[in-house]
N, C-alpha and C. Protein backbone atom coordinates (compact mmCIF):
# COMPACT_ATOMS: atom_id res chain seq x y z
N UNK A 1 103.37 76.86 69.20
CA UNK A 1 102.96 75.46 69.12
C UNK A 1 101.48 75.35 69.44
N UNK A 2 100.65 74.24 68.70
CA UNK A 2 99.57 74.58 68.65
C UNK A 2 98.91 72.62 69.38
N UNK A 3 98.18 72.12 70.20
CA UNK A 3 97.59 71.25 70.29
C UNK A 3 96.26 71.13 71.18
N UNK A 4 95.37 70.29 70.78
CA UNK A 4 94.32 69.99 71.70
C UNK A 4 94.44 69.00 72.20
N UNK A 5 94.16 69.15 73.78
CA UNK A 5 94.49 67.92 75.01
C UNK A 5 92.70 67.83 75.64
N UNK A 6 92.56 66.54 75.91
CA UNK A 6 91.52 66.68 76.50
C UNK A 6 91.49 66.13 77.84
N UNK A 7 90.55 66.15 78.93
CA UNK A 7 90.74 65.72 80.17
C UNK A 7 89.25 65.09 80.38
N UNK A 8 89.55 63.87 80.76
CA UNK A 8 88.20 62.93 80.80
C UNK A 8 88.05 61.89 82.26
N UNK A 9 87.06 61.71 82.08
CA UNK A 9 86.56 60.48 83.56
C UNK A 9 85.16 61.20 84.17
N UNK A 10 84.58 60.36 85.34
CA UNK A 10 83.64 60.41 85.76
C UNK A 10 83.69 61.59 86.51
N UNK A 11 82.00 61.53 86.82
CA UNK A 11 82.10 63.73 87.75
C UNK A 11 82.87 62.56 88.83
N UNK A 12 83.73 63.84 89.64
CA UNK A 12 84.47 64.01 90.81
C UNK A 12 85.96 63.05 90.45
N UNK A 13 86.25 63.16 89.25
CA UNK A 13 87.43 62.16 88.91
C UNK A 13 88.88 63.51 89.18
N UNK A 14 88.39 64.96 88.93
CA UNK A 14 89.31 65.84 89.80
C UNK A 14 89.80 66.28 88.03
N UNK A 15 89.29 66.01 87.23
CA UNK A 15 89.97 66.66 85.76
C UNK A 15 89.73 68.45 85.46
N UNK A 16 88.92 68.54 85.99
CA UNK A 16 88.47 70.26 86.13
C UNK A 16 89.56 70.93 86.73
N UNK A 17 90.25 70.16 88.10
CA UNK A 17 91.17 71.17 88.54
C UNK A 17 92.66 70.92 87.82
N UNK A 18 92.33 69.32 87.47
CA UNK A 18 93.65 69.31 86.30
C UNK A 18 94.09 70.37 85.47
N UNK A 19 92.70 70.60 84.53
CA UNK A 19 92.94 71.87 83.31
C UNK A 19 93.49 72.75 83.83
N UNK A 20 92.35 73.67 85.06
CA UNK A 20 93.50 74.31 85.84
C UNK A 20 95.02 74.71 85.79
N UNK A 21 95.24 73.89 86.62
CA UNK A 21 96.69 73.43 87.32
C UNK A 21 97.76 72.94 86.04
N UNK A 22 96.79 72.44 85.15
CA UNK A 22 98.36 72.41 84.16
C UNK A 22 98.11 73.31 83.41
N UNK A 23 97.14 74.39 83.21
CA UNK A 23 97.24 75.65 81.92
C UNK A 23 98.67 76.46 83.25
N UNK A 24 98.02 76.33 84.13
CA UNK A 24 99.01 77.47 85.42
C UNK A 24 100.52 76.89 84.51
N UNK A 25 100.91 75.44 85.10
CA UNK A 25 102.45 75.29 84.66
C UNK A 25 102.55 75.58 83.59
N UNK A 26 101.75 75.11 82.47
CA UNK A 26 102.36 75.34 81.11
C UNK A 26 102.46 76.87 80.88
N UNK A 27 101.81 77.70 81.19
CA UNK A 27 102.01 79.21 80.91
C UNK A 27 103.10 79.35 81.55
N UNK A 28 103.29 79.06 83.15
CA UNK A 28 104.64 78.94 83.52
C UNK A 28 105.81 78.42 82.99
N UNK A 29 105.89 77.90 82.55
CA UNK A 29 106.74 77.31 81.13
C UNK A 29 107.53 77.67 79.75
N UNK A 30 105.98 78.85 79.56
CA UNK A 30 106.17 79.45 78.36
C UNK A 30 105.15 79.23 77.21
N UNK A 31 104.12 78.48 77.92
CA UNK A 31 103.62 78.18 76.47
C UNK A 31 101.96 78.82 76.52
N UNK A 32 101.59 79.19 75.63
CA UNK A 32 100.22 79.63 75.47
C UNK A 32 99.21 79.14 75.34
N UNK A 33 97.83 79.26 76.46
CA UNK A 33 96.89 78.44 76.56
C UNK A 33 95.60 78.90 76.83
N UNK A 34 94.98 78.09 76.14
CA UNK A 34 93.67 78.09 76.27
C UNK A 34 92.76 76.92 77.04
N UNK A 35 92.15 77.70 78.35
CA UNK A 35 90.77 76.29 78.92
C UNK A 35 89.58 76.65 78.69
N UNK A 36 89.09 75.70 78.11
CA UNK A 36 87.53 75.50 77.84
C UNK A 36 87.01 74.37 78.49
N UNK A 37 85.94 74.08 78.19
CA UNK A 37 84.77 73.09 78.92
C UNK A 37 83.31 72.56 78.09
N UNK A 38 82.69 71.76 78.78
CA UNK A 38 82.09 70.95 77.54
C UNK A 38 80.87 70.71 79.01
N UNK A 39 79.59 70.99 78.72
CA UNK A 39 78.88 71.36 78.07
C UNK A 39 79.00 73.43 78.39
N UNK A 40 78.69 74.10 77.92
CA UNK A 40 77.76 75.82 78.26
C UNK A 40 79.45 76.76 78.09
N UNK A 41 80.73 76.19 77.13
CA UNK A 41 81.66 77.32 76.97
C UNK A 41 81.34 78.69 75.96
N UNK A 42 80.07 78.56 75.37
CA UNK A 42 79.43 79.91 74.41
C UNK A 42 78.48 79.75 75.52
N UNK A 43 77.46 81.48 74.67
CA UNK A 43 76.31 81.72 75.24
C UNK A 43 75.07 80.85 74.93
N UNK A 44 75.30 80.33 73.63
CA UNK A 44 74.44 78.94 72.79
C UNK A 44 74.68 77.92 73.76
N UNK A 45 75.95 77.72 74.20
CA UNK A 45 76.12 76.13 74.93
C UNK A 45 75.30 76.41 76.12
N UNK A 46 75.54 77.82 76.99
CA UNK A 46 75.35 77.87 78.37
C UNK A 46 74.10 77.52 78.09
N UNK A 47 72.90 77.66 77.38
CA UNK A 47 71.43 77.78 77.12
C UNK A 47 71.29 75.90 77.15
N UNK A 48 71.75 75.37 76.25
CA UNK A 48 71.52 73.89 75.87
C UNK A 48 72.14 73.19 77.83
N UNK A 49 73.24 73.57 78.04
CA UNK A 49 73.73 73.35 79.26
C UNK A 49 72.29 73.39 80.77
N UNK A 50 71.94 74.28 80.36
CA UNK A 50 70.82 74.45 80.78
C UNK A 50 69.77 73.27 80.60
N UNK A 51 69.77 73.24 79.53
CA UNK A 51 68.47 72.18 79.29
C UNK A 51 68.92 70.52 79.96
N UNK A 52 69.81 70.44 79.55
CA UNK A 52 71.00 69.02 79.95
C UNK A 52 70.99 69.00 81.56
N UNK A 53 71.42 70.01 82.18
CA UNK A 53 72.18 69.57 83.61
C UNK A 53 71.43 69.97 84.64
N UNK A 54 70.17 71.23 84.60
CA UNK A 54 69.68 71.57 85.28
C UNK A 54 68.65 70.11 86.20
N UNK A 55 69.12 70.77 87.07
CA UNK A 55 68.34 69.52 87.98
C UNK A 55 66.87 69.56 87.98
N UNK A 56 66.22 71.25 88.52
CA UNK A 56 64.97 71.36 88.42
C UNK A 56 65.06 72.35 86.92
N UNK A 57 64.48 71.38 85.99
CA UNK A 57 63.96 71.76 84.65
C UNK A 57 62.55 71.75 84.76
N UNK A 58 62.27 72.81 83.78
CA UNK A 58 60.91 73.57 83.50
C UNK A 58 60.04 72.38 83.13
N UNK A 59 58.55 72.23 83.70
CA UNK A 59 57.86 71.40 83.32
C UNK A 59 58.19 70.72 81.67
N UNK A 60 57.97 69.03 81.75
CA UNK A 60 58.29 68.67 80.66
C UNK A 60 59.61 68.11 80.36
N UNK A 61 60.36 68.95 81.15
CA UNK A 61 61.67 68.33 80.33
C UNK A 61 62.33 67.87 81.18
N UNK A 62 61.85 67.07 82.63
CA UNK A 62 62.40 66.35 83.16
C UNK A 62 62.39 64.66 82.89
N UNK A 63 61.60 64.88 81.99
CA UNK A 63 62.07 63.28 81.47
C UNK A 63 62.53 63.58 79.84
N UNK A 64 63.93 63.85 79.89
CA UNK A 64 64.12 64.01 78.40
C UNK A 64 64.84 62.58 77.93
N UNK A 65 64.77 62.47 76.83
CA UNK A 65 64.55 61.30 76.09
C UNK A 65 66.30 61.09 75.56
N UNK A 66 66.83 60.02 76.00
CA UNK A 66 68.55 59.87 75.66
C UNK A 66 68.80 60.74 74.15
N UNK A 67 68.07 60.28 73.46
CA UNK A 67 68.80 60.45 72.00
C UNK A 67 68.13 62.70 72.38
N UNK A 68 67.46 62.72 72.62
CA UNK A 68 67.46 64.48 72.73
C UNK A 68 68.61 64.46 73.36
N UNK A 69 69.07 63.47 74.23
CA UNK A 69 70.43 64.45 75.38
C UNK A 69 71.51 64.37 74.16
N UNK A 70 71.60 63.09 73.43
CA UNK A 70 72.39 63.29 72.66
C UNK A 70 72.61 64.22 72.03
N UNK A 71 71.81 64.92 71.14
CA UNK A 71 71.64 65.32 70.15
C UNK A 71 72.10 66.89 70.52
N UNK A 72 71.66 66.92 71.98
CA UNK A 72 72.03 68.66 72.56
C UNK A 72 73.27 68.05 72.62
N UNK A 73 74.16 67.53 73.31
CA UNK A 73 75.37 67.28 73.51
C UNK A 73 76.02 67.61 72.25
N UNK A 74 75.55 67.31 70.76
CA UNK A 74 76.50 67.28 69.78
C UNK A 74 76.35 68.58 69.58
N UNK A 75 75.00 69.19 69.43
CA UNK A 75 74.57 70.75 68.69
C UNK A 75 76.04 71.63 69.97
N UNK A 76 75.91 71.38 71.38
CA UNK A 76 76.53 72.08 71.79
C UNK A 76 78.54 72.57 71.65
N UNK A 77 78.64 70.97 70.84
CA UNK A 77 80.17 70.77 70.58
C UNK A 77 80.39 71.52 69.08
N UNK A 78 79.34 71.40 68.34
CA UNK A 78 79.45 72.47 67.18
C UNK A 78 80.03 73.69 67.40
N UNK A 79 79.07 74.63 68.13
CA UNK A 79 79.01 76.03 68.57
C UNK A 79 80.82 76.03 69.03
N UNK A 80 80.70 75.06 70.07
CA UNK A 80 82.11 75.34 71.26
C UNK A 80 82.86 75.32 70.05
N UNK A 81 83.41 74.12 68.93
CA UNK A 81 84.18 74.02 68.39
C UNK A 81 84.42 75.34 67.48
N UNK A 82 83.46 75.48 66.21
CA UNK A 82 83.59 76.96 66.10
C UNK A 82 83.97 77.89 66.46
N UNK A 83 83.35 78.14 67.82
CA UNK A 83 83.62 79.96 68.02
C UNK A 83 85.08 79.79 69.46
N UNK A 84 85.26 78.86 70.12
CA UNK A 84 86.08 78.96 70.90
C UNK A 84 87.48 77.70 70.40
N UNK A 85 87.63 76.71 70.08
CA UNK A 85 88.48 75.60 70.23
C UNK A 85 89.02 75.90 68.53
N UNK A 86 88.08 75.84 67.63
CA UNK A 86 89.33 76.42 66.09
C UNK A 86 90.02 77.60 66.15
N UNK A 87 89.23 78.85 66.78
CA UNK A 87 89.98 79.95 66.53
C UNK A 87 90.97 79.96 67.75
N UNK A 88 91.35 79.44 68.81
CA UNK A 88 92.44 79.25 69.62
C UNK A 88 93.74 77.94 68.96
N UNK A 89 92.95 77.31 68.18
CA UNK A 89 93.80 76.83 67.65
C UNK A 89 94.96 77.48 66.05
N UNK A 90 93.78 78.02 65.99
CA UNK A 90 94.16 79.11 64.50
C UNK A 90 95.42 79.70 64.95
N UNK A 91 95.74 80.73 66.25
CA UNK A 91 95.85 81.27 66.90
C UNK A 91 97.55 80.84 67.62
N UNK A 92 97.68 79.05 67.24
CA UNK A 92 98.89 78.27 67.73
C UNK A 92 98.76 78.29 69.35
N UNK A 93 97.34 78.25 70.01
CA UNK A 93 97.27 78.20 71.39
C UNK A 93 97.15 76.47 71.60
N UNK A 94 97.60 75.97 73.14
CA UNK A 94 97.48 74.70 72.84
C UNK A 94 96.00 74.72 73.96
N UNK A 95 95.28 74.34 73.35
CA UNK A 95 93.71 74.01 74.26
C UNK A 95 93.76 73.14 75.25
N UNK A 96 93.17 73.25 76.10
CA UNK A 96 92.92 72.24 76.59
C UNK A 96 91.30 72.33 77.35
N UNK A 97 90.70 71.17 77.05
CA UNK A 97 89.35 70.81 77.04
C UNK A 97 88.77 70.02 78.16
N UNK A 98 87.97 70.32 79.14
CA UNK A 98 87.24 69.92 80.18
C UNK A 98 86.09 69.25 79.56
N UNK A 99 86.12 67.88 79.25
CA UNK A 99 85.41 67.11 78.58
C UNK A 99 85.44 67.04 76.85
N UNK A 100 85.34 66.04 75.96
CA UNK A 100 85.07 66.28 74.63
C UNK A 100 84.04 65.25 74.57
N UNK A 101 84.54 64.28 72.62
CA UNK A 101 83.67 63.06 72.33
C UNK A 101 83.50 62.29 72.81
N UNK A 102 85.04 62.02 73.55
CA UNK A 102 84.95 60.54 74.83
C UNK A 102 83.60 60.67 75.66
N UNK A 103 83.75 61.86 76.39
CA UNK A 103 82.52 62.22 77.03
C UNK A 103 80.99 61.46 76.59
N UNK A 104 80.43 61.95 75.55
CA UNK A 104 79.46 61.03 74.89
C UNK A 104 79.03 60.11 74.60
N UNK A 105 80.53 59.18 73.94
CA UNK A 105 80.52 57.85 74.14
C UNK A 105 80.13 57.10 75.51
N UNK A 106 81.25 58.04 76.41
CA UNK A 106 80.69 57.05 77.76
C UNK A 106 79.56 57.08 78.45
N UNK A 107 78.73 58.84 78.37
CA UNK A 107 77.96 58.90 78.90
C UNK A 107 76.73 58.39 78.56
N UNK A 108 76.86 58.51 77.04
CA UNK A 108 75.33 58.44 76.00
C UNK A 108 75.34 56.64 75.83
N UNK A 109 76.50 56.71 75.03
CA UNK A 109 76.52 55.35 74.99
C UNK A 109 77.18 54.27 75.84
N UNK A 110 77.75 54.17 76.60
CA UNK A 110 77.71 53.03 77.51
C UNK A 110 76.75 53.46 78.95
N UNK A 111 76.46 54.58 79.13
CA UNK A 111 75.36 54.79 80.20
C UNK A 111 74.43 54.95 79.27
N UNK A 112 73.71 55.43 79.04
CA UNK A 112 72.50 55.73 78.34
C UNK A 112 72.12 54.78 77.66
N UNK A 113 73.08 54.00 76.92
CA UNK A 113 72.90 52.35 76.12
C UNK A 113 72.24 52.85 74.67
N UNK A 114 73.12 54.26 74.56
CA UNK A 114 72.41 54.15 73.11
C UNK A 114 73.47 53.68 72.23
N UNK A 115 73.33 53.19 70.88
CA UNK A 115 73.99 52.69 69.65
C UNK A 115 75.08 53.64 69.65
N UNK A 116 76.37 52.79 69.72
CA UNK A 116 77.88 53.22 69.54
C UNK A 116 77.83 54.02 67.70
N UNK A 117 77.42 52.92 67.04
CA UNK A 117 77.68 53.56 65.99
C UNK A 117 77.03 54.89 65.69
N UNK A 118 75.90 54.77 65.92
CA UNK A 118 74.90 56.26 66.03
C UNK A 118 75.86 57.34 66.84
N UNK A 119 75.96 56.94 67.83
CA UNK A 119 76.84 58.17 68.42
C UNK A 119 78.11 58.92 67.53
N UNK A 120 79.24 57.37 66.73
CA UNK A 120 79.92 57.67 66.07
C UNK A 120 80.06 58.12 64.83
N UNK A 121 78.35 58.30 64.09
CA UNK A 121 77.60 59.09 62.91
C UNK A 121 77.90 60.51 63.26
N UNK A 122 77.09 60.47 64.36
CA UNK A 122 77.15 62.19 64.61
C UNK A 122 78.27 62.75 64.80
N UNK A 123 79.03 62.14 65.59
CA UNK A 123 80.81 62.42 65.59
C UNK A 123 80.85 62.92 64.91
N UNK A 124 81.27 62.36 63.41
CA UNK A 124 81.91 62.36 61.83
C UNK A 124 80.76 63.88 61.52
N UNK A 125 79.89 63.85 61.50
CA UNK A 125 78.86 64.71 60.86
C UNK A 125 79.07 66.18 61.62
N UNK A 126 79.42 66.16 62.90
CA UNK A 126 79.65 67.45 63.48
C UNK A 126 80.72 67.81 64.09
N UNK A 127 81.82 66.49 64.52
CA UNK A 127 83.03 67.08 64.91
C UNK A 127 84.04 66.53 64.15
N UNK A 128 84.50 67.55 63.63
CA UNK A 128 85.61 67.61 62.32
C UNK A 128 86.99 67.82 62.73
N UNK A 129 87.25 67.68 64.42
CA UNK A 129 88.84 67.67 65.06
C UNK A 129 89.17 66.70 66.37
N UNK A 130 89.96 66.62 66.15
CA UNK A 130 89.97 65.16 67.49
C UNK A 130 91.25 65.61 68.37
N UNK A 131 91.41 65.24 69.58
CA UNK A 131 92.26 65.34 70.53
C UNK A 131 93.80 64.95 70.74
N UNK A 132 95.16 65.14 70.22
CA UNK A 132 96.09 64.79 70.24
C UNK A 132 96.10 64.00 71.24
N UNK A 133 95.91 64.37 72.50
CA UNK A 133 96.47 63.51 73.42
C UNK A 133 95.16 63.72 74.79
N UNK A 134 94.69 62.79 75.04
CA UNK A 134 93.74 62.22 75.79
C UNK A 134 94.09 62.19 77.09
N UNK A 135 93.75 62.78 78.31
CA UNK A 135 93.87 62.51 79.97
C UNK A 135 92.48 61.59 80.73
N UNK A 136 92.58 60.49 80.70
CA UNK A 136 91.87 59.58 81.39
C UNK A 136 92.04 60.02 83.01
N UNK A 137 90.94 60.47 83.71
CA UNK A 137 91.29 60.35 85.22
C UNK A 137 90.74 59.13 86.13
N UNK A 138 90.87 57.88 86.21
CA UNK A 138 90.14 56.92 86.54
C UNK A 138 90.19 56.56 88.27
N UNK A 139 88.92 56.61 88.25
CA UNK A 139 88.80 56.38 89.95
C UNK A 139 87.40 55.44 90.17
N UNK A 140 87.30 54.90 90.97
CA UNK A 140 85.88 54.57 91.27
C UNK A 140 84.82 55.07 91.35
N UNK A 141 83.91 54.56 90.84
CA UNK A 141 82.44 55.09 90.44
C UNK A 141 82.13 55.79 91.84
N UNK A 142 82.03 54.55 93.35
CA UNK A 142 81.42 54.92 94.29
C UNK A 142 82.09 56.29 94.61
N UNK A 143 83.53 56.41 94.72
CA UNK A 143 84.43 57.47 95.19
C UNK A 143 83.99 58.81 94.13
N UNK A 144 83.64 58.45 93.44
CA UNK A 144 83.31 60.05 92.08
C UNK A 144 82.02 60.51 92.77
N UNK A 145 81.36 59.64 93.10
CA UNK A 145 80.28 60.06 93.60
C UNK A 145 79.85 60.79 94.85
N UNK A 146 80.59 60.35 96.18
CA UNK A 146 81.36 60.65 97.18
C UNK A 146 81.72 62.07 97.25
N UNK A 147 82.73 62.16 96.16
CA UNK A 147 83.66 63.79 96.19
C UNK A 147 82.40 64.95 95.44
N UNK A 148 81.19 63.96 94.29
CA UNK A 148 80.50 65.56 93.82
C UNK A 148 79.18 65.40 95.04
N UNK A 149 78.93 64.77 95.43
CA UNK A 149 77.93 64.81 96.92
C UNK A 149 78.78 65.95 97.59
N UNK A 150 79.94 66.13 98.24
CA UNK A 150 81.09 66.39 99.31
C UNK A 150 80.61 68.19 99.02
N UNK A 151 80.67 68.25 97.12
CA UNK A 151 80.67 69.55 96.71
C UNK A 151 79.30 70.28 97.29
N UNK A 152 78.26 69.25 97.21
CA UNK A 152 76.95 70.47 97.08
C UNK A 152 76.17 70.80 95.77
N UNK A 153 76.79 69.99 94.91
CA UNK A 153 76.38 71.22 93.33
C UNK A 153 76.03 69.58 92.46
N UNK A 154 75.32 68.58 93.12
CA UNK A 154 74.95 67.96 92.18
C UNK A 154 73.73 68.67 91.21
N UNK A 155 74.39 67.98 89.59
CA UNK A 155 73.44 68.49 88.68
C UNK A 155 72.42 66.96 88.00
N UNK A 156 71.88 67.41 87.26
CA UNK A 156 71.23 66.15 86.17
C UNK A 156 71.41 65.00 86.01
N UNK A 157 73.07 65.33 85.61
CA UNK A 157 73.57 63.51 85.19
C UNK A 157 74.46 63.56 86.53
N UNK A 158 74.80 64.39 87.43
CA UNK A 158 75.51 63.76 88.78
C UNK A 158 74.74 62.75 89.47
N UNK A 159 72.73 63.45 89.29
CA UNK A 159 72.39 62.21 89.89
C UNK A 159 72.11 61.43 89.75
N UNK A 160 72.51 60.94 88.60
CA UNK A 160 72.41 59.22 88.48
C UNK A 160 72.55 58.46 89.44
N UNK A 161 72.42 57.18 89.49
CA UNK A 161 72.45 56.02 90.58
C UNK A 161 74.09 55.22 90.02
N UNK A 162 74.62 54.82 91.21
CA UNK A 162 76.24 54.75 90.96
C UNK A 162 76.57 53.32 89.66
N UNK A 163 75.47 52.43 89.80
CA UNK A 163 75.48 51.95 88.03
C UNK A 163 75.68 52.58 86.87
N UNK A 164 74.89 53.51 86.76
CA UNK A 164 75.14 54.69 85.68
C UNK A 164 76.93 54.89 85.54
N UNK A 165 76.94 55.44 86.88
CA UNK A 165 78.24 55.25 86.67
C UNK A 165 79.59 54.54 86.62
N UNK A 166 78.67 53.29 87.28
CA UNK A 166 79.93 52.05 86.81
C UNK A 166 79.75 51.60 85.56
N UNK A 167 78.87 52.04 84.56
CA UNK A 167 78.85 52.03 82.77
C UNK A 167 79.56 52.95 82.46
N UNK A 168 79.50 54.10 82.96
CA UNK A 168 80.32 55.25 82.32
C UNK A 168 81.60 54.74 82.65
N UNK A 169 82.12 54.54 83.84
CA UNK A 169 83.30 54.60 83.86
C UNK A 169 83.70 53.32 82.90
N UNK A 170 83.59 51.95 82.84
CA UNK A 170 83.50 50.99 82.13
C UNK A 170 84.08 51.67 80.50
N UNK A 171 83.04 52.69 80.30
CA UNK A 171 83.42 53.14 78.70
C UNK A 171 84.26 54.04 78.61
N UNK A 172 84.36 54.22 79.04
CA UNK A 172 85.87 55.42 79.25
C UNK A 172 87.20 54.34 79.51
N UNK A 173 87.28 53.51 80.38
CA UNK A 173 88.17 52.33 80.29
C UNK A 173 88.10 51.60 78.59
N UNK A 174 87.32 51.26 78.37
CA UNK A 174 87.08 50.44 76.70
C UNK A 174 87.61 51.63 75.75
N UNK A 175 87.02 52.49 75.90
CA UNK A 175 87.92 53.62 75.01
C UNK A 175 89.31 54.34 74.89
N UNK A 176 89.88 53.81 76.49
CA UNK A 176 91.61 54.20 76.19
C UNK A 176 91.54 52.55 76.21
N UNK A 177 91.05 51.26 76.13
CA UNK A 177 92.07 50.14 75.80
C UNK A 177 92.33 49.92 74.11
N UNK A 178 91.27 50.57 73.73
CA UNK A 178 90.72 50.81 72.45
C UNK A 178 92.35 51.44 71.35
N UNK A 179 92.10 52.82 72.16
CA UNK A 179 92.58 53.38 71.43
C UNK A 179 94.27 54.55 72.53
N UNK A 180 94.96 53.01 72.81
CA UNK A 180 96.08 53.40 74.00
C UNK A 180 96.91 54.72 73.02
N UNK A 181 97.52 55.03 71.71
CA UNK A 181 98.15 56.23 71.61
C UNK A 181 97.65 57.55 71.91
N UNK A 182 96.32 57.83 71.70
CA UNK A 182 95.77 59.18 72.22
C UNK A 182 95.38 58.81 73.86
N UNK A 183 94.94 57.88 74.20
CA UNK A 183 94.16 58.13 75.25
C UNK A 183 95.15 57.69 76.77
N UNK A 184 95.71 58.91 77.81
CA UNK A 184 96.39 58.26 78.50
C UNK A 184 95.59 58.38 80.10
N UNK A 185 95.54 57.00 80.92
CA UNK A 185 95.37 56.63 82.10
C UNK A 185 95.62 57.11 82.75
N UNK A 186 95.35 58.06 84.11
CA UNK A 186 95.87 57.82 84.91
C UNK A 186 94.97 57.73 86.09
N UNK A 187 95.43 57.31 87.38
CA UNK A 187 94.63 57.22 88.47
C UNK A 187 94.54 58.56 89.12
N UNK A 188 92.76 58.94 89.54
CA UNK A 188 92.84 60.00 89.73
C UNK A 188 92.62 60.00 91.25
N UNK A 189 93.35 59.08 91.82
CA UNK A 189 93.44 59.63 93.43
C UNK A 189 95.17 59.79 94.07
N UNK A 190 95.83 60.08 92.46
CA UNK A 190 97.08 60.52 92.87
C UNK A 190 97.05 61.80 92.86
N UNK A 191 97.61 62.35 94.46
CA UNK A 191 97.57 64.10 94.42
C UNK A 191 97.69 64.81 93.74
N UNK A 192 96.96 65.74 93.47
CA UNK A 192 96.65 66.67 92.69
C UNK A 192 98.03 67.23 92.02
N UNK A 193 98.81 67.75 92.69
CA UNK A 193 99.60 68.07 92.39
C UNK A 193 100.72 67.19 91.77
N UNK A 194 101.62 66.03 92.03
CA UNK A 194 101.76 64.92 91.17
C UNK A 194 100.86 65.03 90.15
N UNK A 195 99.45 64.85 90.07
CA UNK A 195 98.99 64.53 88.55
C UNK A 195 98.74 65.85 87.34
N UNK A 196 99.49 66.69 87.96
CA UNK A 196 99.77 68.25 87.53
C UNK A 196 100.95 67.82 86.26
N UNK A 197 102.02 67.80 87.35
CA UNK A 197 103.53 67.34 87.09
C UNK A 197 103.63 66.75 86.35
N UNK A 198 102.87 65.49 86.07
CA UNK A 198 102.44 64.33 85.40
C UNK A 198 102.15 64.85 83.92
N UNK A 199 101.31 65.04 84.05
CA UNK A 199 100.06 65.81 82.91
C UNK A 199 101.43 66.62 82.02
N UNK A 200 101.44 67.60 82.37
CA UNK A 200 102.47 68.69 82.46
C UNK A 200 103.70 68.01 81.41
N UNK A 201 103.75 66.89 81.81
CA UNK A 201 105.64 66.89 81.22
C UNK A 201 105.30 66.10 80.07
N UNK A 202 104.07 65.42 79.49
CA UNK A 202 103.50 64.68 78.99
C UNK A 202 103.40 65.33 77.88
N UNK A 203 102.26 66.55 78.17
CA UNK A 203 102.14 67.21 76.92
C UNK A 203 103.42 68.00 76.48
N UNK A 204 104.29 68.53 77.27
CA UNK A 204 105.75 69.07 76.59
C UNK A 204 106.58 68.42 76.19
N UNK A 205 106.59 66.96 76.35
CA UNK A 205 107.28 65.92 75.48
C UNK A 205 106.64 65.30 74.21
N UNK A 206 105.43 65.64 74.29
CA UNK A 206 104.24 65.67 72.86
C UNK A 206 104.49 67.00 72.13
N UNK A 207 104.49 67.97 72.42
CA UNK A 207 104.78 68.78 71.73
C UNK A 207 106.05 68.35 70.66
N UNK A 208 107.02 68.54 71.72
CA UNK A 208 108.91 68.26 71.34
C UNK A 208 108.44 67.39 69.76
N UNK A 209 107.55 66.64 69.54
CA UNK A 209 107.24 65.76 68.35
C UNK A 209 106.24 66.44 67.50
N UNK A 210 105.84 67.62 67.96
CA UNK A 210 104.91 67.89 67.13
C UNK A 210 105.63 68.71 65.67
N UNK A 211 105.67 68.26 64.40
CA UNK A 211 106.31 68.97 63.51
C UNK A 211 106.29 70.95 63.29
């Protein structure tokens, strides 16, 4: 059985250890999987990843210009999609993805305030596969912010100012009210483990439908 799941929300919304924790059950299960991540899963991405998240960037490119972030963001979903997310799918592995398009939308365009439709040009023009089933992790802006401070490892767009991220999160909400069959909710300050379980029985009852 073959599907792509994606896992979305603001940094410190806890979706990283999601992928995790449900590739663990589902292999436990029986089923075959693949985790990836969004931005730096090739050696092409890690480079652009670089340019995007690094906090201290090389003279110059600390004021990079939204539509450049965009634009690395898409070049980098090319590469990923190509060389890691089709051929695991080729393959009948079910993926699962630490960020995708949602990502962009919320970040580029409802934080960044660039043009929805522009964003949704480049979509169409470079990503040619979309996500069966969508994991929203929704928590509060201030609290996301809170848990990647807690870590130590703020990057680029962690440090935004917590507006930034009450837009992001905002568009990530508009995009599962948008579009409720792929995109599912949940609150991400239910224990980890519950939102494992959760996750978990979700996509094996999506499958059960998949022809």
């Amino acid at each position: 059985m073959t599907m792509l799941v994606s896992f979305e929300g603001i940094d410190g919304c806890g979706k990283s250890t999601q992928v995790h924790a449900v590739s663990l059950m589902l292999t436990q299960s029986g089923y075959e999987c693949v985790t990836t991540f969004e931005p730096g899963a090739t050696r092409t991405g890690a480079r652009i990843r670089q340019l995007l998240l690094d906090v201290v960037n090389p003279p110059g490119l600390d004021n990079m210009a939204p539509l450049t972030e965009l634009l690395l963001f898409n070049a980098q979903r090319v590469q990923h999609i190509e060389e890691v997310i089709r051929p695991a799918l080729h393959r009948k592995k079910i993926v699962l993805v630490d960020r995708f398009t949602d990502s962009t939308i919320a970040y580029q365009g409802f934080g960044r305030g660039i043009d929805l439709l522009l964003i949704e040009t480049l979509r169409r023009l470079t990503t040619n596969i979309a996500p069966e089933i969508t994991f929203l992790l929704d928590i509060d802006a201030a609290e996301g912010l809170r848990r990647t401070a807690a870590l130590n490892k703020t990057d680029r767009m962690e440090s935004e100012a917590l507006e930034f991220y009450e837009r992001v999160r905002g568009g990530f909400l508009e995009i599962a009210a948008m579009q409720p069959q792929r995109v599912v909710t949940l609150q991400g300050t239910v224990p980890p483990q519950e939102l494992t379980e959760i996750i978990t029985a979700m996509i094996i009852e999506r499958l059960a439908l998949c022809p």
